[in-house]
PDB file of N, CA and C in Angstrom:
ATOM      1  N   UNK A   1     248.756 281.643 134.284  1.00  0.00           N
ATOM      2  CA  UNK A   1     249.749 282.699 134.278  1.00  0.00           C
ATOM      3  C   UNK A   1     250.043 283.066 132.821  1.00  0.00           C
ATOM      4  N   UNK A   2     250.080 284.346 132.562  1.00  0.00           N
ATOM      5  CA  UNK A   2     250.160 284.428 131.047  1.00  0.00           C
ATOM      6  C   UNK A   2     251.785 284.883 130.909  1.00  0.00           C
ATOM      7  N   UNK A   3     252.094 284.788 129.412  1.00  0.00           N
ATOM      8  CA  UNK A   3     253.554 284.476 129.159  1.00  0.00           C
ATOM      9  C   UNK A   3     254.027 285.036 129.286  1.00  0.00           C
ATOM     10  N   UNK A   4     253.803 286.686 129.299  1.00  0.00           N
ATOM     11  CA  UNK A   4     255.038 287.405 130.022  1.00  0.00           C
ATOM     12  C   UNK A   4     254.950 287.869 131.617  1.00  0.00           C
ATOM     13  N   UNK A   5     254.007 287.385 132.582  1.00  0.00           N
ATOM     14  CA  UNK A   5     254.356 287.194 134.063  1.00  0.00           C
ATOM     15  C   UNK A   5     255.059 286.145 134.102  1.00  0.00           C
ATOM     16  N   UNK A   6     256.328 287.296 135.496  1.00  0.00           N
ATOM     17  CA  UNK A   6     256.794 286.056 135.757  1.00  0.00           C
ATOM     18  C   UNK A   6     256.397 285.431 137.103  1.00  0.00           C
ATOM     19  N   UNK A   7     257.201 284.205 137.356  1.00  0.00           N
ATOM     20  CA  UNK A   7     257.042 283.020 138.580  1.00  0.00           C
ATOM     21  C   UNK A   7     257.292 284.255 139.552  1.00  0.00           C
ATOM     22  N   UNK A   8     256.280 283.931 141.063  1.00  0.00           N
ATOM     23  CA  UNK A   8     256.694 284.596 142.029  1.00  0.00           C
ATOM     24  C   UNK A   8     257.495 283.375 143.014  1.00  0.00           C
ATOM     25  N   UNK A   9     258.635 283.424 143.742  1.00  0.00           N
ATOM     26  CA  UNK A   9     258.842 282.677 144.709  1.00  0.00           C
ATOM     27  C   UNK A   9     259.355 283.064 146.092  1.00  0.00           C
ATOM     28  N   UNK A  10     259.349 282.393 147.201  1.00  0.00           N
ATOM     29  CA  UNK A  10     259.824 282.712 148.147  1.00  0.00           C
ATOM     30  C   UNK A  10     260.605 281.957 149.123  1.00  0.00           C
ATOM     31  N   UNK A  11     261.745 282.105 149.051  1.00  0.00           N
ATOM     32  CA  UNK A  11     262.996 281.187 149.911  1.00  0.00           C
ATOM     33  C   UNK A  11     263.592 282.022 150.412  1.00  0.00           C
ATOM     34  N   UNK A  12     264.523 281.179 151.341  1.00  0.00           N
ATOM     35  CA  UNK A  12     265.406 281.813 152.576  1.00  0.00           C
ATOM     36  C   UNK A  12     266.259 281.955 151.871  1.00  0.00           C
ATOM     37  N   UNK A  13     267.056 283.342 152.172  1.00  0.00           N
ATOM     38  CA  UNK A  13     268.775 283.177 151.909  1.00  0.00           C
ATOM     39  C   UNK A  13     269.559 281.792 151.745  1.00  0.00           C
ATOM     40  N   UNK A  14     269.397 281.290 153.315  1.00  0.00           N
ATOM     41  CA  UNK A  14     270.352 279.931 153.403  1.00  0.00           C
ATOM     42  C   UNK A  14     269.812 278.868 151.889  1.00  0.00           C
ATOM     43  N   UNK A  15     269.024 278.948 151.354  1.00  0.00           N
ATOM     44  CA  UNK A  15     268.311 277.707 150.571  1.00  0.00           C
ATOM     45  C   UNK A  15     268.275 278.318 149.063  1.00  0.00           C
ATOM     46  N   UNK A  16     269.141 279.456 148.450  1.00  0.00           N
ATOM     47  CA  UNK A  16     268.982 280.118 147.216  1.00  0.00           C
ATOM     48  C   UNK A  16     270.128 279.909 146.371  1.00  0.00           C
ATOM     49  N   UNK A  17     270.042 279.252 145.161  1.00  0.00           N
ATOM     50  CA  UNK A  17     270.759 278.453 144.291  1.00  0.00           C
ATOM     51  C   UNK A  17     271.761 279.685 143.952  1.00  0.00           C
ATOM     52  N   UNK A  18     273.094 278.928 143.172  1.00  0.00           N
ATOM     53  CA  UNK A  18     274.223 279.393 142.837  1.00  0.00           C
ATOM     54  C   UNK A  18     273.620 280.985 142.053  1.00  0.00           C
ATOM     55  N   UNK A  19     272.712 280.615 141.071  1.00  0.00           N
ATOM     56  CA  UNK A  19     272.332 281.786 140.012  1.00  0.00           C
ATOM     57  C   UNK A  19     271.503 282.905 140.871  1.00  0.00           C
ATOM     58  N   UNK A  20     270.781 282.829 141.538  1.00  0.00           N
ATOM     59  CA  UNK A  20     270.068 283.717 142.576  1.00  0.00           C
ATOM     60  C   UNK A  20     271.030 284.506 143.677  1.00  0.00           C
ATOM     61  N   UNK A  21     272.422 283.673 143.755  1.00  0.00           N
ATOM     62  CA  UNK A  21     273.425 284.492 144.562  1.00  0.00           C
ATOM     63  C   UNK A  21     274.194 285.169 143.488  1.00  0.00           C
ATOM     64  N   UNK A  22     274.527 285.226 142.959  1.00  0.00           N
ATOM     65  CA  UNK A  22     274.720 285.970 141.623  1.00  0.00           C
ATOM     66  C   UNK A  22     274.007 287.025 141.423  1.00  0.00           C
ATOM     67  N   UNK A  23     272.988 286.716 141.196  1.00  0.00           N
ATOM     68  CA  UNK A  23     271.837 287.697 140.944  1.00  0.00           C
ATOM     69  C   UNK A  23     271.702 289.218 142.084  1.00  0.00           C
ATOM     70  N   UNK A  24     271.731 288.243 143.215  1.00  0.00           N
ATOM     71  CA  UNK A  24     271.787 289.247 144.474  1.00  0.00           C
ATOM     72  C   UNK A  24     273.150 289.783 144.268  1.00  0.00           C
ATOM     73  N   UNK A  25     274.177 289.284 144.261  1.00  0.00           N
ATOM     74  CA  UNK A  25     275.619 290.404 143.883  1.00  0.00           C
ATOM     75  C   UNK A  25     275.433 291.344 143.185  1.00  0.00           C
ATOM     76  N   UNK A  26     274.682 291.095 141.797  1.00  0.00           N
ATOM     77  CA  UNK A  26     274.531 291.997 140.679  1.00  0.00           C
ATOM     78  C   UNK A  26     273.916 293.130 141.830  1.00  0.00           C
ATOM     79  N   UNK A  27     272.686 292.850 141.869  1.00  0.00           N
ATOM     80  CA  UNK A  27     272.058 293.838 142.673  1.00  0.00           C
ATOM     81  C   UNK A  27     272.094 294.812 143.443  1.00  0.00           C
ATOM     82  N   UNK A  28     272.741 294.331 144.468  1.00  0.00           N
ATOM     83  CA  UNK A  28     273.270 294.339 145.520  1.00  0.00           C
ATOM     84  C   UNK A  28     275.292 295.021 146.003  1.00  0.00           C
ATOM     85  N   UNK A  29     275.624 295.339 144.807  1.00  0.00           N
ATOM     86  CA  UNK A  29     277.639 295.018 145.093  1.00  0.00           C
ATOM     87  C   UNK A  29     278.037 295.909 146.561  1.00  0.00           C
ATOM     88  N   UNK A  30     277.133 296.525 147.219  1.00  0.00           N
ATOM     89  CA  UNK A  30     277.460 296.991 147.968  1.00  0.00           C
ATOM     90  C   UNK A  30     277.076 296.432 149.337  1.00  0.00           C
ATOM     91  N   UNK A  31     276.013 295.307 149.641  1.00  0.00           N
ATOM     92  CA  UNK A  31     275.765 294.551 150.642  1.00  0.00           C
ATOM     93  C   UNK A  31     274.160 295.261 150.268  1.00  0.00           C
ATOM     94  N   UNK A  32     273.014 294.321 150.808  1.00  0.00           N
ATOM     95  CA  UNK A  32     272.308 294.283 151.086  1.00  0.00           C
ATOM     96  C   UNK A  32     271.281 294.726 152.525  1.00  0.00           C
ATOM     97  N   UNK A  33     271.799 295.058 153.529  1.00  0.00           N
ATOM     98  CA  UNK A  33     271.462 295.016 154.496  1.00  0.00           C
ATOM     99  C   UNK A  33     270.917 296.909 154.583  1.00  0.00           C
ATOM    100  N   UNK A  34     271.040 297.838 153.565  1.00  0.00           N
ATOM    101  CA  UNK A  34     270.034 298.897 153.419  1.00  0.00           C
ATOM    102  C   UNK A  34     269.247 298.610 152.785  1.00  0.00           C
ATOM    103  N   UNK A  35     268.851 297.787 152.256  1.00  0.00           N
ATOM    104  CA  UNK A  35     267.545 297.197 151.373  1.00  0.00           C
ATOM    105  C   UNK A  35     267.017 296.285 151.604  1.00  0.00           C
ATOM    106  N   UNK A  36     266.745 295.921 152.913  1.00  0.00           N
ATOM    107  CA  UNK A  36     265.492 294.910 153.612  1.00  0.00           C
ATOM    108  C   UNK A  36     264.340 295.602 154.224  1.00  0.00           C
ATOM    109  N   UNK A  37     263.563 294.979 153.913  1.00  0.00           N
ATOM    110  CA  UNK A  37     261.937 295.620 153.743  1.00  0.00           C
ATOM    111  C   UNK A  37     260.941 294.495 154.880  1.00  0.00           C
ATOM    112  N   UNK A  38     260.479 294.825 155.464  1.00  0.00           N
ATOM    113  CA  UNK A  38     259.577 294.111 156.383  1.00  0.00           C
ATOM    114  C   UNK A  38     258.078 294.225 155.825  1.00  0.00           C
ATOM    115  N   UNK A  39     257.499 292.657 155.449  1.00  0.00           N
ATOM    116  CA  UNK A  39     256.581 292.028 155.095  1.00  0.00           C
ATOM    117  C   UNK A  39     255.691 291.429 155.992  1.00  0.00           C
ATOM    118  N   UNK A  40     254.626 292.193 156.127  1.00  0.00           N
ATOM    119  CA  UNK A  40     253.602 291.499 157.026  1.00  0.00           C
ATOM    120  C   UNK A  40     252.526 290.332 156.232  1.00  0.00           C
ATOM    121  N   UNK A  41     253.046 289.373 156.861  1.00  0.00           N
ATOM    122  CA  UNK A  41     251.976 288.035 156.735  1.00  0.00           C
ATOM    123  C   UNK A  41     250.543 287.555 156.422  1.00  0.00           C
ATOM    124  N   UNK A  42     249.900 288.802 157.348  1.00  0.00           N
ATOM    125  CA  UNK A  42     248.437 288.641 157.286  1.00  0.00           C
ATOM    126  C   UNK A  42     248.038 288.287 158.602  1.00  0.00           C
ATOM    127  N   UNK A  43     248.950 287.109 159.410  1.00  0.00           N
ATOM    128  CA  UNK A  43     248.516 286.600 160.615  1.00  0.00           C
ATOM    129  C   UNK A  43     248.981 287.456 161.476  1.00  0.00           C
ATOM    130  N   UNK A  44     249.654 288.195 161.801  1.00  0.00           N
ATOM    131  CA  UNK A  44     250.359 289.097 162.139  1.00  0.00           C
ATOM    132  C   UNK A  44     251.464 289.079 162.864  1.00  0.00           C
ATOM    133  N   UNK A  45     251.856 287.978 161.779  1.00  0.00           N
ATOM    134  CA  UNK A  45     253.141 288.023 162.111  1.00  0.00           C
ATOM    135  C   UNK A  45     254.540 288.729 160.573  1.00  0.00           C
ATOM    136  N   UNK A  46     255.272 288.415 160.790  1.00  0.00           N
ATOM    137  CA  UNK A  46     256.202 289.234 159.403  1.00  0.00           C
ATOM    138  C   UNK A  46     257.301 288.596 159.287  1.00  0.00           C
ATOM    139  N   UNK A  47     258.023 289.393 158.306  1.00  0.00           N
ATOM    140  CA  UNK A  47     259.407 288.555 157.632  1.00  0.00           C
ATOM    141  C   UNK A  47     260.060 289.653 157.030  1.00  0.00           C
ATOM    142  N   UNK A  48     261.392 289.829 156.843  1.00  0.00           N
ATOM    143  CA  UNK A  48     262.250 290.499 156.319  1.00  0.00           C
ATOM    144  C   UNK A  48     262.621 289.717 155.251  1.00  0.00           C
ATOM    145  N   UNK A  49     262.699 291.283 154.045  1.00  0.00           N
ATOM    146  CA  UNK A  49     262.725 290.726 152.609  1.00  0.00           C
ATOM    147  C   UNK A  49     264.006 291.340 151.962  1.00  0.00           C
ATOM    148  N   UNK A  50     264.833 290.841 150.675  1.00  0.00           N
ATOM    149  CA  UNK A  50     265.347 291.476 149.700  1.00  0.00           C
ATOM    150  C   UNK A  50     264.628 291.059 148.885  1.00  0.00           C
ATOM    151  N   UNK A  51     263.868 291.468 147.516  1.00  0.00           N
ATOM    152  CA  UNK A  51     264.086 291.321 146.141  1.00  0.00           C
ATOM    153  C   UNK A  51     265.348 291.223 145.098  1.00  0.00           C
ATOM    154  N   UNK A  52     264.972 290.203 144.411  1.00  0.00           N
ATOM    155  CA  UNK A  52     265.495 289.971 143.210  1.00  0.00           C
ATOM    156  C   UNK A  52     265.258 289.258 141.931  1.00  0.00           C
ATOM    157  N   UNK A  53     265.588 289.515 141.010  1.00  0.00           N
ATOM    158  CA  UNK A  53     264.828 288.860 139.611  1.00  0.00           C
ATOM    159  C   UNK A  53     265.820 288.333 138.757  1.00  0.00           C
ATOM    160  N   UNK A  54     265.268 287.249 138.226  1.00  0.00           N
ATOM    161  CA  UNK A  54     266.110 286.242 137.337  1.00  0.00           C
ATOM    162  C   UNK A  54     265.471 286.311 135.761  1.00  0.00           C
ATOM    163  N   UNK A  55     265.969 286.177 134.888  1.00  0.00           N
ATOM    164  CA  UNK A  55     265.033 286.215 133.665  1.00  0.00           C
ATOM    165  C   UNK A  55     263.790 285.979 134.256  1.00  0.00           C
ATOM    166  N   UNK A  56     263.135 284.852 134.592  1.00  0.00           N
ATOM    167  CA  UNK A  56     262.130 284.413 134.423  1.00  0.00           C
ATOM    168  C   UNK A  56     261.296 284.077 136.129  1.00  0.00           C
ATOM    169  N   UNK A  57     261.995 284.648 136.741  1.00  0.00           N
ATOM    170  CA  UNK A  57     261.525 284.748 138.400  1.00  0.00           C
ATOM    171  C   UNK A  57     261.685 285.692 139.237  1.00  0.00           C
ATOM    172  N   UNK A  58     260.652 286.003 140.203  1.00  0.00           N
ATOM    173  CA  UNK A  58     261.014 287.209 140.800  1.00  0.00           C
ATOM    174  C   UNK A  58     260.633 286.664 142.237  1.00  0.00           C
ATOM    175  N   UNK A  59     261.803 286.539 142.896  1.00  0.00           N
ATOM    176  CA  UNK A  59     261.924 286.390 144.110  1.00  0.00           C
ATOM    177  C   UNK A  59     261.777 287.130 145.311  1.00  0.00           C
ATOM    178  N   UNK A  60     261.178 286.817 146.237  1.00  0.00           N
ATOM    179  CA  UNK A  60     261.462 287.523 147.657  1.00  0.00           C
ATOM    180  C   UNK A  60     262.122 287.141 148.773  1.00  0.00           C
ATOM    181  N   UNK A  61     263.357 287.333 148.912  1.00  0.00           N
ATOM    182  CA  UNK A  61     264.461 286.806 149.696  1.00  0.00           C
ATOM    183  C   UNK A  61     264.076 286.682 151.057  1.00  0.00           C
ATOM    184  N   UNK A  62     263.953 285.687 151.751  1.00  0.00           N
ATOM    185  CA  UNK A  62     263.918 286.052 153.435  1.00  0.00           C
ATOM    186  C   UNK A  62     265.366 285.872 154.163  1.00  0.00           C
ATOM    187  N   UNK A  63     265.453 287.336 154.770  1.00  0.00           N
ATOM    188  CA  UNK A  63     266.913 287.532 155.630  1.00  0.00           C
ATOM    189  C   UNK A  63     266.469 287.590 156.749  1.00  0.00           C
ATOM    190  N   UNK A  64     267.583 287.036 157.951  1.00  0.00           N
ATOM    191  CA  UNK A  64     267.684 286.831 159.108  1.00  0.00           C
ATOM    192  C   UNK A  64     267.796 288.909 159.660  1.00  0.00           C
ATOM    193  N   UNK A  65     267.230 289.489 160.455  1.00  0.00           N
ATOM    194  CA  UNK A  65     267.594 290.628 161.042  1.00  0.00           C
ATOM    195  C   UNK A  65     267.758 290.802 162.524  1.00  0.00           C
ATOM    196  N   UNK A  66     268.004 291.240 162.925  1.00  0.00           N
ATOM    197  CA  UNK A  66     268.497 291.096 164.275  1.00  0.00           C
ATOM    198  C   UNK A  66     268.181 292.605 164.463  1.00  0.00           C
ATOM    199  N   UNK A  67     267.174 292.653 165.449  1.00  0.00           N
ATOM    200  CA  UNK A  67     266.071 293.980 166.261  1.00  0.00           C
ATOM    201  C   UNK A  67     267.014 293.970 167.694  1.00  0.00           C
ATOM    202  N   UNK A  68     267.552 295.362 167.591  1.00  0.00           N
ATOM    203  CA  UNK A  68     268.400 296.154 168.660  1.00  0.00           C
ATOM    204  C   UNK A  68     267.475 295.604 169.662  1.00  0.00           C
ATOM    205  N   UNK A  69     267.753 295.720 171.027  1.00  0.00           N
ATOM    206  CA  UNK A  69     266.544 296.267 172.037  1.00  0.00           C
ATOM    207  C   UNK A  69     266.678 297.211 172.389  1.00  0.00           C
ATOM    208  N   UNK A  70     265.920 297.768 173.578  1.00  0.00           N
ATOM    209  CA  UNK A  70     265.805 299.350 174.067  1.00  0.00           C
ATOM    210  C   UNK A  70     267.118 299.123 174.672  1.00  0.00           C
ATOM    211  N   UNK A  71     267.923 297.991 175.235  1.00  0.00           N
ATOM    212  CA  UNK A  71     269.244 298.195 176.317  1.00  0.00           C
ATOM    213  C   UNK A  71     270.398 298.363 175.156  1.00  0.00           C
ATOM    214  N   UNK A  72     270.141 297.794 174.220  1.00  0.00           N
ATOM    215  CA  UNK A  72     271.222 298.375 173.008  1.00  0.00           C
ATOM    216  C   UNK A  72     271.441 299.344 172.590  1.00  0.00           C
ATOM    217  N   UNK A  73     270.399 299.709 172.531  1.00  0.00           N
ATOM    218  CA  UNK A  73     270.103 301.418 171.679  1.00  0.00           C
ATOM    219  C   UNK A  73     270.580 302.114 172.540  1.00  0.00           C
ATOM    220  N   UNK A  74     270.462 302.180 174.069  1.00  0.00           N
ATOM    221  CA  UNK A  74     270.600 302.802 175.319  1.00  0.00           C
ATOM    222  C   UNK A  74     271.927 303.020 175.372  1.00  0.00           C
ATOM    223  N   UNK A  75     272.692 301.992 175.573  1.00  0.00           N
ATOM    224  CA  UNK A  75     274.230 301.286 175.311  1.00  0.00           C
ATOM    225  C   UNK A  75     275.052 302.369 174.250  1.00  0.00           C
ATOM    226  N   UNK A  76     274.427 302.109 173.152  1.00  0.00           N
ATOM    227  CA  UNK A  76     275.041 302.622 172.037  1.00  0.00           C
ATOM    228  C   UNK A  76     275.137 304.218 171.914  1.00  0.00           C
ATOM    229  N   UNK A  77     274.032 304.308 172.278  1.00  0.00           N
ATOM    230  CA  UNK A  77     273.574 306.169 172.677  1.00  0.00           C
ATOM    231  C   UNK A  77     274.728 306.649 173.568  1.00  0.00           C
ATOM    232  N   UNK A  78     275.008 305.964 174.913  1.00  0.00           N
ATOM    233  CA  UNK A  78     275.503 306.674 175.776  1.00  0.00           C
ATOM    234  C   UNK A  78     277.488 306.271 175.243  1.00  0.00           C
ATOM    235  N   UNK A  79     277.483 305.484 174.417  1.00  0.00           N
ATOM    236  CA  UNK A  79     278.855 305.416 174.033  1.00  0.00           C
ATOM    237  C   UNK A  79     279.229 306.519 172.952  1.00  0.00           C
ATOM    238  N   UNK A  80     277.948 307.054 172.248  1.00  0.00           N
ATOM    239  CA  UNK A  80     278.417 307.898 171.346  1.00  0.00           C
ATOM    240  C   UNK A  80     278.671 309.274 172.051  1.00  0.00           C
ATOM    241  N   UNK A  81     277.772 309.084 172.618  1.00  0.00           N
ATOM    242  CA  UNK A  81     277.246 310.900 173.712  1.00  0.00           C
ATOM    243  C   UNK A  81     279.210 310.826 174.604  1.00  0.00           C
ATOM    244  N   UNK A  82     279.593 309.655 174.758  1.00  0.00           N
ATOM    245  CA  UNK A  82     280.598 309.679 175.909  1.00  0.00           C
ATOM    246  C   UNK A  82     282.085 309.838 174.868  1.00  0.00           C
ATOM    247  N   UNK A  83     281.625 309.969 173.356  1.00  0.00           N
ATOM    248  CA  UNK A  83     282.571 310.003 172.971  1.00  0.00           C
ATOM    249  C   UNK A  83     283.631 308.305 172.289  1.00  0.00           C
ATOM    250  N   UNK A  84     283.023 307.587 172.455  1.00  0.00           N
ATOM    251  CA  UNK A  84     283.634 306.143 172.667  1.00  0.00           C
ATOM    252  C   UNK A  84     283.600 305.581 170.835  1.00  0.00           C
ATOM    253  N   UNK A  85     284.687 305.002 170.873  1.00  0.00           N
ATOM    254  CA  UNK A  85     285.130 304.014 169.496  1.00  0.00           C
ATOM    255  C   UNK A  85     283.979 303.064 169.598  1.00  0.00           C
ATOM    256  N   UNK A  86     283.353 303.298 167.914  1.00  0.00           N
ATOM    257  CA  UNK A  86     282.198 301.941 167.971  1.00  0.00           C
ATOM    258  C   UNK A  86     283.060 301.474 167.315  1.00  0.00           C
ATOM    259  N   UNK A  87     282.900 299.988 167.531  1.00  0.00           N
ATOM    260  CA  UNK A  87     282.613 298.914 166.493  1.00  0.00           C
ATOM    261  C   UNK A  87     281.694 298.340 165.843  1.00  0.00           C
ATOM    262  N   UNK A  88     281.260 298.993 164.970  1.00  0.00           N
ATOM    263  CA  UNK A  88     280.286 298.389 163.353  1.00  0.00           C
ATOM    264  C   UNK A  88     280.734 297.495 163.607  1.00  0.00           C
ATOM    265  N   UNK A  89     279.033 296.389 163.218  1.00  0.00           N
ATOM    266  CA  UNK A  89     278.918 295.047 163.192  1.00  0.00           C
ATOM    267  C   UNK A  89     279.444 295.018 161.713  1.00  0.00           C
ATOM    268  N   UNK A  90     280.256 293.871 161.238  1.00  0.00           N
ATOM    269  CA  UNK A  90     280.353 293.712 160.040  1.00  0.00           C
ATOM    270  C   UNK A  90     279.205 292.775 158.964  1.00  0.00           C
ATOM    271  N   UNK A  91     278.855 293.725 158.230  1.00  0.00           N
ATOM    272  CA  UNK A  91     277.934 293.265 157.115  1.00  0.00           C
ATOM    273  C   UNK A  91     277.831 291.669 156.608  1.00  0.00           C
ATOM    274  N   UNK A  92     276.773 291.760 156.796  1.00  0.00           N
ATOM    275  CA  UNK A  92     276.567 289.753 156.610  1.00  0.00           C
ATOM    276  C   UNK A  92     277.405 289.890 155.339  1.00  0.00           C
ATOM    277  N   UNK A  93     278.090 288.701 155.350  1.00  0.00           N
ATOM    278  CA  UNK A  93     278.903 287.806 154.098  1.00  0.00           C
ATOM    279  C   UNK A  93     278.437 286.740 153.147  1.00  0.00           C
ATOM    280  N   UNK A  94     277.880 287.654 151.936  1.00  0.00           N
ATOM    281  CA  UNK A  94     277.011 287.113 150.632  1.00  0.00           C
ATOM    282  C   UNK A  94     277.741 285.175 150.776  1.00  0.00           C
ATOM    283  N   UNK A  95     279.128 285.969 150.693  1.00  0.00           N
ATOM    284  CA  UNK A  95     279.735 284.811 150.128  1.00  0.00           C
ATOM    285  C   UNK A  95     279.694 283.535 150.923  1.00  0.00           C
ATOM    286  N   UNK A  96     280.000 283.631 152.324  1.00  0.00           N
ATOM    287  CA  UNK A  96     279.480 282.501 153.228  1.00  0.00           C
ATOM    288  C   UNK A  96     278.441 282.126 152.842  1.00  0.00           C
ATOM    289  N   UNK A  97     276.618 282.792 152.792  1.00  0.00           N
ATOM    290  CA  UNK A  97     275.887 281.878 152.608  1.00  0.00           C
ATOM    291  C   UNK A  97     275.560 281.521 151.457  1.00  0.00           C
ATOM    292  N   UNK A  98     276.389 281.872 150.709  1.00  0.00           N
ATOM    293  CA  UNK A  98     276.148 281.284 149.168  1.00  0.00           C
ATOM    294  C   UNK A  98     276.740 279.746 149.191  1.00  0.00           C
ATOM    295  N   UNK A  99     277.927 279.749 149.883  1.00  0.00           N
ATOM    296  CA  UNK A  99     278.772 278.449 150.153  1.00  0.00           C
ATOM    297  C   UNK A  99     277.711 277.808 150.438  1.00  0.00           C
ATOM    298  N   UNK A 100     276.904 278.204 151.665  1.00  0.00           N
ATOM    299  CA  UNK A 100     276.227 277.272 152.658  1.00  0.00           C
ATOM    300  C   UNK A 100     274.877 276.879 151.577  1.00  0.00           C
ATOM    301  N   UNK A 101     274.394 278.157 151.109  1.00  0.00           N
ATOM    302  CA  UNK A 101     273.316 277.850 150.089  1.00  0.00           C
ATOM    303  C   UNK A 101     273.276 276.676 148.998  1.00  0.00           C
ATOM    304  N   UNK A 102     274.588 276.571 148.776  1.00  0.00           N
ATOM    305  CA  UNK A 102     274.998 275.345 147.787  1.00  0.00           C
ATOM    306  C   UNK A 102     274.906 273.743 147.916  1.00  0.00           C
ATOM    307  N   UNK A 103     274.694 273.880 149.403  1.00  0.00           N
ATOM    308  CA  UNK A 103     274.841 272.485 150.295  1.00  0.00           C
ATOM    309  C   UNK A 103     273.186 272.050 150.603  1.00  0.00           C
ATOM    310  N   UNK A 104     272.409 273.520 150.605  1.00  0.00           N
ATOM    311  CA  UNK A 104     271.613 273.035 151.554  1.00  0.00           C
ATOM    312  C   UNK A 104     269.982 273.023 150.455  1.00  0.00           C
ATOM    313  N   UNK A 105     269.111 271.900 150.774  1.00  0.00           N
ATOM    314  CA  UNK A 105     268.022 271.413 150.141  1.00  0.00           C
ATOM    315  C   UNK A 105     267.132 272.534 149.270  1.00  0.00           C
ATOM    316  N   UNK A 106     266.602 272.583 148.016  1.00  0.00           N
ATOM    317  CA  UNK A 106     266.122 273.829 147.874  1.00  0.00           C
ATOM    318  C   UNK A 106     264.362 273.465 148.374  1.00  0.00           C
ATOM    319  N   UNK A 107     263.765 274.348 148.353  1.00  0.00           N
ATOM    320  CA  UNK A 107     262.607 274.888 149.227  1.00  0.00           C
ATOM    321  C   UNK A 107     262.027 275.910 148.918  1.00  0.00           C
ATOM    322  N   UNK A 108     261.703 275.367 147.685  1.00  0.00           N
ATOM    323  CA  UNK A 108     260.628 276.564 146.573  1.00  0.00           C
ATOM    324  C   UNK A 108     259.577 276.255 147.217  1.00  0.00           C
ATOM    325  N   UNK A 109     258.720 277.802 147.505  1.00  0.00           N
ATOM    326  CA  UNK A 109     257.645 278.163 147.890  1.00  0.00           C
ATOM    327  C   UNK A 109     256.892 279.026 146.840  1.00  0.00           C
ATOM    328  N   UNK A 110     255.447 278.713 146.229  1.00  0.00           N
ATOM    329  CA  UNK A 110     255.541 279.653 145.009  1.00  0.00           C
ATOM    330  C   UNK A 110     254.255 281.032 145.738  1.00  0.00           C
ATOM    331  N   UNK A 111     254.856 281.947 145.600  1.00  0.00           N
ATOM    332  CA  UNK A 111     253.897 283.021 146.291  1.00  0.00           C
ATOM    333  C   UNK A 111     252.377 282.900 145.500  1.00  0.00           C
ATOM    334  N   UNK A 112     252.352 282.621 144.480  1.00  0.00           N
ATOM    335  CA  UNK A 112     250.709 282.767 143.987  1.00  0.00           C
ATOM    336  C   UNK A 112     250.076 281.729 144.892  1.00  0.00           C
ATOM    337  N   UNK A 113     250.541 280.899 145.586  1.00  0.00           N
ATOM    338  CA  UNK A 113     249.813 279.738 146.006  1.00  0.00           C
ATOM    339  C   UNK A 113     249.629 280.106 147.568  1.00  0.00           C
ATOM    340  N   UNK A 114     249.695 281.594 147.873  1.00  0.00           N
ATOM    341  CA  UNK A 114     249.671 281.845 148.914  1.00  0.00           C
ATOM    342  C   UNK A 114     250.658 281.404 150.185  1.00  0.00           C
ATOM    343  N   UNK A 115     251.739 280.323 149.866  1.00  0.00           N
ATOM    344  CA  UNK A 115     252.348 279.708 151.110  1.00  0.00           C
ATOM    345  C   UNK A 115     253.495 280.428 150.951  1.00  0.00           C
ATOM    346  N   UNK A 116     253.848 280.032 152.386  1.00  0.00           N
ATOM    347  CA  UNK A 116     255.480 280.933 152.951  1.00  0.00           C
ATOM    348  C   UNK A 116     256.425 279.477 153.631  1.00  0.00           C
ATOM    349  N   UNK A 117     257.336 279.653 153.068  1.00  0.00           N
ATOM    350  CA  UNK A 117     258.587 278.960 153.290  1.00  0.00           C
ATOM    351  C   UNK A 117     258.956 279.456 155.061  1.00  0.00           C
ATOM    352  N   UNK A 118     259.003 279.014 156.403  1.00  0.00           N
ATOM    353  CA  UNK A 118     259.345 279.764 157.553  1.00  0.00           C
ATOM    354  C   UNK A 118     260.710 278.968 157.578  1.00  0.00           C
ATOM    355  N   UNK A 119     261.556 278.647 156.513  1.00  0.00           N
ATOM    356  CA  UNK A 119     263.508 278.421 157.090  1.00  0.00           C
ATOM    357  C   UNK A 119     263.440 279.391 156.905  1.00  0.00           C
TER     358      UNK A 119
END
C-alpha cells in the first residue's frame, strides 16, 4: 500500500469505535438514513452502506435497513389516499449505538483482503 492510500475497512455500526462515531456525526448532523447505499457482494447477496473517513481510514459502514413489503406500502398508500395522520418512524439514534458501540468487541475487517465482516 503506498503512503498516501488509505486503509480500507469494513464494520458494523454496532462494533465502530468512539472516533468513527464522531466522524459519522461530523458527516452526517442530520441523520444518516438518506445516505445508505446498497452493496452487492459478488455472491449475490448485499449489504447496506454509509461511508466515512478518518485521517487515515476509509470505512464502509454496515447499517441495519428494514425493506417495506408490498402490504406496507399498500397500508401506507391507502392511509395517505384516505387522508390519515402518519406516523414517521423515528430516525435511528447515532447516539444509542454509539453507547452500545463502546461496549461491544471491535471486528476489523480489512476490504483489500477481500473479507466482509456479516455482524
Amino acid at each position: 500500500m503506498s503512503l498516501n492510500q488509505k486503509k480500507r475497512i469494513i464494520k458494523s455500526m454496532e462494533n465502530v469505535g468512539a472516533d468513527v462515531m464522531e466522524a459519522i456525526r461530523k458527516k452526517y448532523p442530520d441523520g444518516w438514513t438518506n445516505h445508505v447505499q446498497r452493496v452487492d457482494k459478488g455472491n449475490g447477496e448485499f449489504m447496506h452502506i454509509i461511508t466515512v473517513d478518518t485521517e487515515d481510514i476509509s470505512y464502509l459502514i454496515k447499517v441495519k435497513v428494514k425493506v417495506d413489503s408490498h402490504e406496507e406500502v399498500e397500508k401506507f398508500t391507502k392511509q395517505v389516499d384516505a387522508g390519515l395522520e402518519i406516523n414517521a418512524p423515528a430516525e435511528d439514534n447515532i447516539d444509542d449505538i454509539a453507547d452500545s458501540a463502546d461496549d461491544s468487541a471491535d471486528d476489523t475487517d480489512s476490504a483489500d483482503n477481500q473479507s466482509v465482516d456479516e455482524n
